[in-house]
N, C-alpha and C. Protein backbone atom coordinates (compact mmCIF):
# COMPACT_ATOMS: atom_id res chain seq x y z
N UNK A 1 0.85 -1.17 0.00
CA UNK A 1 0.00 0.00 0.00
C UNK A 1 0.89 1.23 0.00
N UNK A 2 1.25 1.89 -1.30
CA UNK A 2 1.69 3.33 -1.67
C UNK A 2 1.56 4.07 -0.42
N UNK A 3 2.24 4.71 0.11
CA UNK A 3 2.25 6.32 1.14
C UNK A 3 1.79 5.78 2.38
N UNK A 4 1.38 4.60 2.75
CA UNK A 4 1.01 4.56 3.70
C UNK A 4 2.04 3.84 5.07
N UNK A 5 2.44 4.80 6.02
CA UNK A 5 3.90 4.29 6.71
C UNK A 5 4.01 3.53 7.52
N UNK A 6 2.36 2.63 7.69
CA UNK A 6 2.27 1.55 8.72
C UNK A 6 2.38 0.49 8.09
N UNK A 7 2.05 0.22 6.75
CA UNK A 7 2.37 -0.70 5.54
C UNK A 7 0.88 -1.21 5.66
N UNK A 8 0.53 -2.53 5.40
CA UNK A 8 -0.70 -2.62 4.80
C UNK A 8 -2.16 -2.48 6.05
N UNK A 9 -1.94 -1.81 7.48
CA UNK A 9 -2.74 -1.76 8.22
C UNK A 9 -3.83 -0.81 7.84
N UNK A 10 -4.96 -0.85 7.63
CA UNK A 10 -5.95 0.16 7.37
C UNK A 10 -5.91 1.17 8.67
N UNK A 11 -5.67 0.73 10.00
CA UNK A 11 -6.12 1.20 11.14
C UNK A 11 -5.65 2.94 11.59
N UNK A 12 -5.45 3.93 11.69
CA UNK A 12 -4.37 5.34 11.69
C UNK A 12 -4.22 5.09 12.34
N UNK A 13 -2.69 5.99 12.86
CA UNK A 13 -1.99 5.72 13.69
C UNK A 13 -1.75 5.60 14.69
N UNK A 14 -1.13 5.28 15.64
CA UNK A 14 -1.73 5.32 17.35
C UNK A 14 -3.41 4.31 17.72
N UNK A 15 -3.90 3.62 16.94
CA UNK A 15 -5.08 2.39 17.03
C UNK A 15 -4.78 1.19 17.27
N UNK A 16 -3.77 1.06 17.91
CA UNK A 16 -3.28 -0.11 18.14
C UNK A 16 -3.94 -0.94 19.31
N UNK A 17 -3.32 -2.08 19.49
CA UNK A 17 -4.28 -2.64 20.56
C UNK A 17 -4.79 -1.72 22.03
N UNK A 18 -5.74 -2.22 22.32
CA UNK A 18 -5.98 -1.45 23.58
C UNK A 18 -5.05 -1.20 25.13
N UNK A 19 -4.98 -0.18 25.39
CA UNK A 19 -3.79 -0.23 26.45
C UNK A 19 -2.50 0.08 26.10
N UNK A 20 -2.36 0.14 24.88
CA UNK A 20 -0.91 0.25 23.95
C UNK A 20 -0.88 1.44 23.57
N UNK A 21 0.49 2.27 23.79
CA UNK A 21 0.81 3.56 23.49
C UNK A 21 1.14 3.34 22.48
N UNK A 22 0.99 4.63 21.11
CA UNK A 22 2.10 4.73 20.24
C UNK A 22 3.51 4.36 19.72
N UNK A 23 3.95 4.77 20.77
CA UNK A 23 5.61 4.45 21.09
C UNK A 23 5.63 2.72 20.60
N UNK A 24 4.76 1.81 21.66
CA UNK A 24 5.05 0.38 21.30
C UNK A 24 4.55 0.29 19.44
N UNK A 25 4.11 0.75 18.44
CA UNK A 25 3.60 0.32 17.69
C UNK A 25 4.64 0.92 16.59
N UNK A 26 5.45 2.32 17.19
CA UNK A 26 6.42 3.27 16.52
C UNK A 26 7.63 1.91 16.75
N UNK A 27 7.95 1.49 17.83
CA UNK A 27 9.15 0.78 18.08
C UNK A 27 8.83 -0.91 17.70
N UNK A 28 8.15 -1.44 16.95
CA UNK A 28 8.01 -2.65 15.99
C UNK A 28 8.10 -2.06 14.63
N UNK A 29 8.30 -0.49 14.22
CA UNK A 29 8.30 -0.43 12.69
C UNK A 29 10.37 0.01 12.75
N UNK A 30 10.61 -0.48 11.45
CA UNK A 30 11.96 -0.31 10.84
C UNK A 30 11.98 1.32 11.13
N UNK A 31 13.57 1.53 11.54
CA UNK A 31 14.12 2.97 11.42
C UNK A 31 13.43 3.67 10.60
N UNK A 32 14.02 3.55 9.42
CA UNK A 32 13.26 4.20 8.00
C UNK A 32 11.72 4.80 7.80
N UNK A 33 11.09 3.50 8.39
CA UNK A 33 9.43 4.23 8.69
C UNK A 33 9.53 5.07 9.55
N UNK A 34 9.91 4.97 10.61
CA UNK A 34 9.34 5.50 11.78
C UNK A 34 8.74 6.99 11.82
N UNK A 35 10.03 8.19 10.78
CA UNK A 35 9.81 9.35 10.71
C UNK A 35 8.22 9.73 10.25
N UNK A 36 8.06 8.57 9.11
CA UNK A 36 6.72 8.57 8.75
C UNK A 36 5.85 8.51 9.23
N UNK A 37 6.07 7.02 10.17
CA UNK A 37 4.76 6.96 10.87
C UNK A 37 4.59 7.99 12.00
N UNK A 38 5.53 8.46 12.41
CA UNK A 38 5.42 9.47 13.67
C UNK A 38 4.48 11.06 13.21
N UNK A 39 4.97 11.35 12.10
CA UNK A 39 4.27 12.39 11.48
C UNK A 39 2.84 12.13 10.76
N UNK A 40 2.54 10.81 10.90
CA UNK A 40 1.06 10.79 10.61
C UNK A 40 1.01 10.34 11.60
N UNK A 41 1.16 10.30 12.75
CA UNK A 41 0.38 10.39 14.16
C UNK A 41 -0.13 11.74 14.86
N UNK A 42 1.08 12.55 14.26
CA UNK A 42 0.97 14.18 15.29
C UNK A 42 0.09 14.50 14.17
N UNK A 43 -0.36 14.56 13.09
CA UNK A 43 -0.70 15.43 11.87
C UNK A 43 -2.32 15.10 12.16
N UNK A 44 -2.44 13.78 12.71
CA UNK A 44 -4.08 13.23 12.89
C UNK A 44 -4.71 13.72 14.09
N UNK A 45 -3.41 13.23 15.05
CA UNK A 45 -4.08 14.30 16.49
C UNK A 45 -4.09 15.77 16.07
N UNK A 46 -3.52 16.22 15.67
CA UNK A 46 -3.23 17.75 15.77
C UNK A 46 -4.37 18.30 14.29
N UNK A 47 -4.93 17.57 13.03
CA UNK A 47 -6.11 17.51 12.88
C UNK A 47 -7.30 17.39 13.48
N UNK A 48 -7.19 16.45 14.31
CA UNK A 48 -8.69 16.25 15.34
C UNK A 48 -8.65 17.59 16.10
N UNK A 49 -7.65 17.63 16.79
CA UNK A 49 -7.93 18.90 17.70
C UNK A 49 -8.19 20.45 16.70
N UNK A 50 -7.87 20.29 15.73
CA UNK A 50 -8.47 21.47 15.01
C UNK A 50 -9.49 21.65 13.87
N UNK A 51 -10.33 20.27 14.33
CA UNK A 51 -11.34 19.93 13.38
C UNK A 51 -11.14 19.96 12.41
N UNK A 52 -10.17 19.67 11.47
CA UNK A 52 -10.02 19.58 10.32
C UNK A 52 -9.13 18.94 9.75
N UNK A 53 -9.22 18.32 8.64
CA UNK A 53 -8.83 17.31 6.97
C UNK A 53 -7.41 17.12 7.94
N UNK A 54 -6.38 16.05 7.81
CA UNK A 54 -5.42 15.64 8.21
C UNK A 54 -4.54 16.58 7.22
N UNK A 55 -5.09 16.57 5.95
CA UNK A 55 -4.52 17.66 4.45
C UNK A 55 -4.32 18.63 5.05
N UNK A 56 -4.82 19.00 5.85
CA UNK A 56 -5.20 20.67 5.76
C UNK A 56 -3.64 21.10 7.19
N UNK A 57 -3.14 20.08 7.71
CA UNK A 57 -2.15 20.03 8.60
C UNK A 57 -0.68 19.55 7.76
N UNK A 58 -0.12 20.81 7.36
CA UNK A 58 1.40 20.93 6.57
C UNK A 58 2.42 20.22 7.34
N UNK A 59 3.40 19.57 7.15
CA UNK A 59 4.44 19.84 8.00
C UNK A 59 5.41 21.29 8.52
N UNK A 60 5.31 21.79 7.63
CA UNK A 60 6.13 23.24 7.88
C UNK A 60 5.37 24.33 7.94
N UNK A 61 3.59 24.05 8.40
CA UNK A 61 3.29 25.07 9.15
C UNK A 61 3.27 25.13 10.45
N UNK A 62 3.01 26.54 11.14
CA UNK A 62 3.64 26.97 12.33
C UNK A 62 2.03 26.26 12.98
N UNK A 63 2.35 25.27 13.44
CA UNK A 63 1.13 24.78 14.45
C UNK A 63 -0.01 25.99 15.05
N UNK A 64 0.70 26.86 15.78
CA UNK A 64 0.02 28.15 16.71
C UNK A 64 -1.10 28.87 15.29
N UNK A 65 0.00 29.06 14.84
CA UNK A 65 -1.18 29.97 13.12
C UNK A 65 -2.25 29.06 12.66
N UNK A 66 -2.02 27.96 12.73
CA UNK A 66 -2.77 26.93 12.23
C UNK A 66 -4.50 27.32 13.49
N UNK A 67 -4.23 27.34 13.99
CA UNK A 67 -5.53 27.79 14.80
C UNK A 67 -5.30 27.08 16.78
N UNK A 68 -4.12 26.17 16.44
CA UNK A 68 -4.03 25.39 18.00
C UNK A 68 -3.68 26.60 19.28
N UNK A 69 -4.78 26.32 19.84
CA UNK A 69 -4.63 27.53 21.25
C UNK A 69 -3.60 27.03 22.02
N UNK A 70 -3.55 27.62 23.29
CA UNK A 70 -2.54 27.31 24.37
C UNK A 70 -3.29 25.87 25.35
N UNK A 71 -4.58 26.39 25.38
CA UNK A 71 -4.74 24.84 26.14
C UNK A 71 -4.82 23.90 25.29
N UNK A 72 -5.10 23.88 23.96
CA UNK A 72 -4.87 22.34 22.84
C UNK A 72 -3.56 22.45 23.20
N UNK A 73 -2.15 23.23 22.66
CA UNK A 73 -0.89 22.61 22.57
C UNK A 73 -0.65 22.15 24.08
N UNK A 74 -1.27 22.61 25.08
CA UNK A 74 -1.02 21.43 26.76
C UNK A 74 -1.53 20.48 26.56
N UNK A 75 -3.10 20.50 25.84
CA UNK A 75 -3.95 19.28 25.74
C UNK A 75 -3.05 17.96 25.34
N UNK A 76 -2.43 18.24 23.56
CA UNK A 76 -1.68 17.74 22.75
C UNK A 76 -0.64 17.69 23.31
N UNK A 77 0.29 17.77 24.40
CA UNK A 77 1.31 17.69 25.33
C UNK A 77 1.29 16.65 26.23
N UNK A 78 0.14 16.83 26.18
CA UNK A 78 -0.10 15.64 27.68
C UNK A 78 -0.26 14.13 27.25
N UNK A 79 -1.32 14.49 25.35
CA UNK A 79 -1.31 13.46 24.95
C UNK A 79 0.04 12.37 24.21
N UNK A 80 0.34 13.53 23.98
CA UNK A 80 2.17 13.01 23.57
C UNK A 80 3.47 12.30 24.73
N UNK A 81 3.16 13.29 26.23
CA UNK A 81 3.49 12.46 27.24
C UNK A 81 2.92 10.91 27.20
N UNK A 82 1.59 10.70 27.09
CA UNK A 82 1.14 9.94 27.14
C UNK A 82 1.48 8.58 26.01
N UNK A 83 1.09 8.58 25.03
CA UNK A 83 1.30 7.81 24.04
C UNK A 83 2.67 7.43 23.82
N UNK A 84 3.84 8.48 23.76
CA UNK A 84 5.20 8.48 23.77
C UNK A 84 6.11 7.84 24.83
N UNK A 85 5.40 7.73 26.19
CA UNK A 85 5.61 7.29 27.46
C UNK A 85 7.16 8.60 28.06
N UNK A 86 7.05 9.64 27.30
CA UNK A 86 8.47 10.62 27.61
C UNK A 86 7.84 11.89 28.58
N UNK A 87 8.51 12.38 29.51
CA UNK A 87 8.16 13.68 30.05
C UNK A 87 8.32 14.92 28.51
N UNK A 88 7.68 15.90 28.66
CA UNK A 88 7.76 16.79 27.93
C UNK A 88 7.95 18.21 28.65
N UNK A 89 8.59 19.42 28.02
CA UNK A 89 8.59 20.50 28.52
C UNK A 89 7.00 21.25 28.48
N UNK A 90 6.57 21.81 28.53
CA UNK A 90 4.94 22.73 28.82
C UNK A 90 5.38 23.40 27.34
N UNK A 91 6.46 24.01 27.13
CA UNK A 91 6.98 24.72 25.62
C UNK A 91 7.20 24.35 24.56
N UNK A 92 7.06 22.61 24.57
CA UNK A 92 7.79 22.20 23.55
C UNK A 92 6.85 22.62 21.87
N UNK A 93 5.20 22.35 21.75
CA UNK A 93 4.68 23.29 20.79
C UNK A 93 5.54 24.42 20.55
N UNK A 94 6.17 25.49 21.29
CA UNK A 94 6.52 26.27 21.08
C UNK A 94 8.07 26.79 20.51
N UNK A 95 8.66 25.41 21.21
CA UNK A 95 10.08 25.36 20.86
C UNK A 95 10.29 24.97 19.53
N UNK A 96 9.07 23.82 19.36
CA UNK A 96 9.10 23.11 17.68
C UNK A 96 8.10 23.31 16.78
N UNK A 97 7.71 24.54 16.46
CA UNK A 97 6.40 24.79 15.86
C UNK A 97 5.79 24.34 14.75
N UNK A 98 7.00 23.25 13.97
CA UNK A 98 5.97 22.93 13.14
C UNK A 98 6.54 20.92 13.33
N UNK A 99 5.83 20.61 12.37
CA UNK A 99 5.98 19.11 12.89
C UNK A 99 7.39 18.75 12.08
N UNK A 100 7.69 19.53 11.14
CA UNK A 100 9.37 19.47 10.35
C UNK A 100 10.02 19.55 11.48
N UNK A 101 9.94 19.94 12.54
CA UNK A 101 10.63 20.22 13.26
C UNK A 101 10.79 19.33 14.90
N UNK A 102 9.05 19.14 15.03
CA UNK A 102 8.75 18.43 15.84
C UNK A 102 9.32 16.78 15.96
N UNK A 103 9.07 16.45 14.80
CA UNK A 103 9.63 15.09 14.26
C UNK A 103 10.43 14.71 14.67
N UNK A 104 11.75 15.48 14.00
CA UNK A 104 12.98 14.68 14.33
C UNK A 104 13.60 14.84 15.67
N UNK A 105 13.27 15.88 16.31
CA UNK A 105 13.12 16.12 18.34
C UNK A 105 13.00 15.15 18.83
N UNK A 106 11.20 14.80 18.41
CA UNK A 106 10.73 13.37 19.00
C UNK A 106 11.67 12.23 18.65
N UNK A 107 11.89 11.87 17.61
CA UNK A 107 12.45 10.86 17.41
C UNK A 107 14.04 10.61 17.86
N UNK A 108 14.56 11.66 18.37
CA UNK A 108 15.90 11.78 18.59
C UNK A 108 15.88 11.57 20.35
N UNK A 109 14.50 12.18 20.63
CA UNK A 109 13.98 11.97 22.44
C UNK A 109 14.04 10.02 22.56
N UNK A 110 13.38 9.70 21.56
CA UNK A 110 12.66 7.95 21.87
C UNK A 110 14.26 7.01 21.23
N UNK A 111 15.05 7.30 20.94
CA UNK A 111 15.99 6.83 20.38
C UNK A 111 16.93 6.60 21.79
N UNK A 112 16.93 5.19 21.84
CA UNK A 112 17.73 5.09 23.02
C UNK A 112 18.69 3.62 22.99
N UNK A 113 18.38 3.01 21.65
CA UNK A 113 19.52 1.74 21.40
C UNK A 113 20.15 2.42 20.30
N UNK A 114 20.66 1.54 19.80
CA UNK A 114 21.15 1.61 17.61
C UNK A 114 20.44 1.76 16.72
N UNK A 115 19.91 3.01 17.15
CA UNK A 115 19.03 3.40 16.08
C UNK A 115 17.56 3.53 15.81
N UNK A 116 17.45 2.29 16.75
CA UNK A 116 15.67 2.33 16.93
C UNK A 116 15.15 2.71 18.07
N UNK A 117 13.89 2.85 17.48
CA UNK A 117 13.06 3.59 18.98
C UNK A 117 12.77 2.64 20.01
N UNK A 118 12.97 2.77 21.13
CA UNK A 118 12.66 1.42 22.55
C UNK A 118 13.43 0.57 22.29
N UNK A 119 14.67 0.74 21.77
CA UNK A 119 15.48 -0.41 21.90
C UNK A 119 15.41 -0.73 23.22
N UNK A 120 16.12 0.14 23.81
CA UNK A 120 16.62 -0.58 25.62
C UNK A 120 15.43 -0.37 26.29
N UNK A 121 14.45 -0.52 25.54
CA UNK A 121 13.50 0.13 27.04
C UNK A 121 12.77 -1.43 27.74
N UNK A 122 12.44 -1.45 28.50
CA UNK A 122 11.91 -2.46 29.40
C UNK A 122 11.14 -3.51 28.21
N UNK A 123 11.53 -4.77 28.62
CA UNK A 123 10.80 -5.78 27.52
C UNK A 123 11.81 -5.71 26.04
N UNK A 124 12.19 -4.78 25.31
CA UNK A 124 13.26 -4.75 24.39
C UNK A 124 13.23 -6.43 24.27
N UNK A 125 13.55 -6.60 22.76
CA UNK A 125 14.67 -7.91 22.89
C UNK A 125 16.02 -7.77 22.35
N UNK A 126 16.73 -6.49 22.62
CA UNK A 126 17.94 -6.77 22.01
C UNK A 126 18.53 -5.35 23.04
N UNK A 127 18.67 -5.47 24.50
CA UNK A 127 19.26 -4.49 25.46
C UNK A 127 20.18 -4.07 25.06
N UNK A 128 21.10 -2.76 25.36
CA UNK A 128 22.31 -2.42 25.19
C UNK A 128 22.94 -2.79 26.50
N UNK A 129 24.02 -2.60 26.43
CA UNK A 129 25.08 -3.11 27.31
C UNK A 129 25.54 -1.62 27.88
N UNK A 130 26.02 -1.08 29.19
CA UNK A 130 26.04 -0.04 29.63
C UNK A 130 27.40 0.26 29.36
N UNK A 131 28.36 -0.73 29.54
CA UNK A 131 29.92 -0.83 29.23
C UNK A 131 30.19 -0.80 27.45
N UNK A 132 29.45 -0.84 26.61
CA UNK A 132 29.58 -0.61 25.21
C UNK A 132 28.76 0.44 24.62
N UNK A 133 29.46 1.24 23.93
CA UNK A 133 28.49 2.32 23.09
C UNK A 133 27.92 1.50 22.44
N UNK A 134 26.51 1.70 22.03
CA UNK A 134 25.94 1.39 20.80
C UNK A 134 26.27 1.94 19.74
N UNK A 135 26.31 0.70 18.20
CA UNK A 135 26.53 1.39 17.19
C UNK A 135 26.14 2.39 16.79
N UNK A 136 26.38 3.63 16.10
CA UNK A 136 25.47 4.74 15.90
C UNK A 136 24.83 4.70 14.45
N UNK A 137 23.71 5.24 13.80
CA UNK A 137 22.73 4.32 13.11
C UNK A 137 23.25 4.17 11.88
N UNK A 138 22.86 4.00 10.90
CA UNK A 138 23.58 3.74 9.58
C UNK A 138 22.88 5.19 8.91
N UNK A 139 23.78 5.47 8.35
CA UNK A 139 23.29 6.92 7.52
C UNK A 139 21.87 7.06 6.92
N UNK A 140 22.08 6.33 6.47
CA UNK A 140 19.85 6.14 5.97
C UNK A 140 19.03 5.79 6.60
N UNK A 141 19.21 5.97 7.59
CA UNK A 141 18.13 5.95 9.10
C UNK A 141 18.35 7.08 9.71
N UNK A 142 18.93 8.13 9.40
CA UNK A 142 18.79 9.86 9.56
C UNK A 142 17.28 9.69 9.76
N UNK A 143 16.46 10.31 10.78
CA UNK A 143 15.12 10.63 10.65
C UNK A 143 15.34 12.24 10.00
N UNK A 144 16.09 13.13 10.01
CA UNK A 144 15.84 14.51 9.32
C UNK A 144 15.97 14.40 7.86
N UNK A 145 16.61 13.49 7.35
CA UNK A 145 16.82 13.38 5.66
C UNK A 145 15.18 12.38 5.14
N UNK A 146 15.01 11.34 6.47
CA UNK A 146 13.37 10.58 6.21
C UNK A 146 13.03 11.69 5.92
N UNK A 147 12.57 12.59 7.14
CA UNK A 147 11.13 13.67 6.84
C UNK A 147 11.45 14.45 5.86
N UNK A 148 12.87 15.17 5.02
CA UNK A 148 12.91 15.62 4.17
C UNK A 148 12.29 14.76 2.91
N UNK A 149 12.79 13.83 2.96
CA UNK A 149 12.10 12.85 1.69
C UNK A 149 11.12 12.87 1.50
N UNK A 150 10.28 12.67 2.80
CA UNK A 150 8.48 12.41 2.97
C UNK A 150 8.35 13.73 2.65
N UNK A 151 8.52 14.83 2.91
CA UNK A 151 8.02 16.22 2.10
C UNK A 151 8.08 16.63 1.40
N UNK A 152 9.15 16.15 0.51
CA UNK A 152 9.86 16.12 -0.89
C UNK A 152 8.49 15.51 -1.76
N UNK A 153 7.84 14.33 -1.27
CA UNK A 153 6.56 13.52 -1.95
C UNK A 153 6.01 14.01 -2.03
N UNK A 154 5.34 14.95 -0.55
CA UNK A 154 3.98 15.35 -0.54
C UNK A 154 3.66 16.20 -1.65
C-alpha cells in the first residue's frame, strides 16, 4: 500500500491494541518508517484537535497559526506524554512549531539503542550493554533526511 507508513494496516496511527501507546507500535516499525509513521500520528491528532482534513495540517506550518490555542498545545502535550511514554517540557509546541521540526526532536527523544526507537527500554529484545556504546545508526536511518524525503513527496 503506496504512502502509507504503517504498511498494509488500514487502522491510523496510534489504534493499536488497547492499552498500547504509540511508542510500542512506533518501536516494531523499521528505522526508515518511523519518521513517517510518527508524522502521521501528530498530523491526525493535531487535525482532530483542530477539526479539520489531516490535508489541511502541513508539516512546515507553524502549528500556533494553524488555529491550536494554548490549552490544545497542553492538551496535545499531555497526549504526547502519554502515548510516547516521555516527560515533555509545557513549551515544547513552542520550541518546535511545526511538525518538520517536531519530528525529528521526537524521534531523537525515543531513540535510546542503535538506532531504533525502545530499543533498551523495558521488555526490548535486544538491550544495550552499559559498558559498550551502541553502534550509531547507519546513515539512511537519519530521521531529518526521512522527513525531508516524505516532504519532498507530498
Amino acid at each position: 500500500m503506496a504512502g502509507n507508513p504503517l504498511g498494509a494496516r488500514e487502522a491510523p496511527p496510534g489504534s493499536g491494541a488497547p492499552g498500547e501507546a504509540f511508542v510500542d507500535e512506533l518501536a516494531r516499525l523499521t528505522p526508515p518508517r518511523q519518521p513517517g509513521a510518527l508524522l502521521a500520528f501528530l498530523t491526525s491528532r493535531i487535525a482532530r484537535r483542530l477539526h479539520a482534513a489531516p490535508e489541511e495540517v502541513g508539516p512546515r506550518a507553524q502549528l500556533i497559526a494553524l488555529g491550536l490555542s494554548s490549552l490544545e498545545a497542553v492538551e496535545l502535550k499531555a497526549e504526547l506524554e502519554r502515548e510516547l511514554r516521555l516527560p515533555f517540557r509545557s513549551s515544547i509546541l513552542f520550541d518546535y512549531p511545526t511538525l518538520e521540526l517536531l519530528v525529528p526532536y521526537l524521534l531523537e527523544r525515543l531513540r535510546i539503542g542503535p538506532g531504533v526507537v525502545g530499543a533498551s527500554r523495558p521488555g526490548a529484545s535486544t538491550p544495550t550493554s552499559p559498558c559498550q556504546p551502541p553502534d550509531p545508526p547507519p546513515v539512511d536511518d537519519d530521521p531529518a533526511e526521512e522527513l525531508r524525503r516524505l516532504l519532498a513527496e507530498a
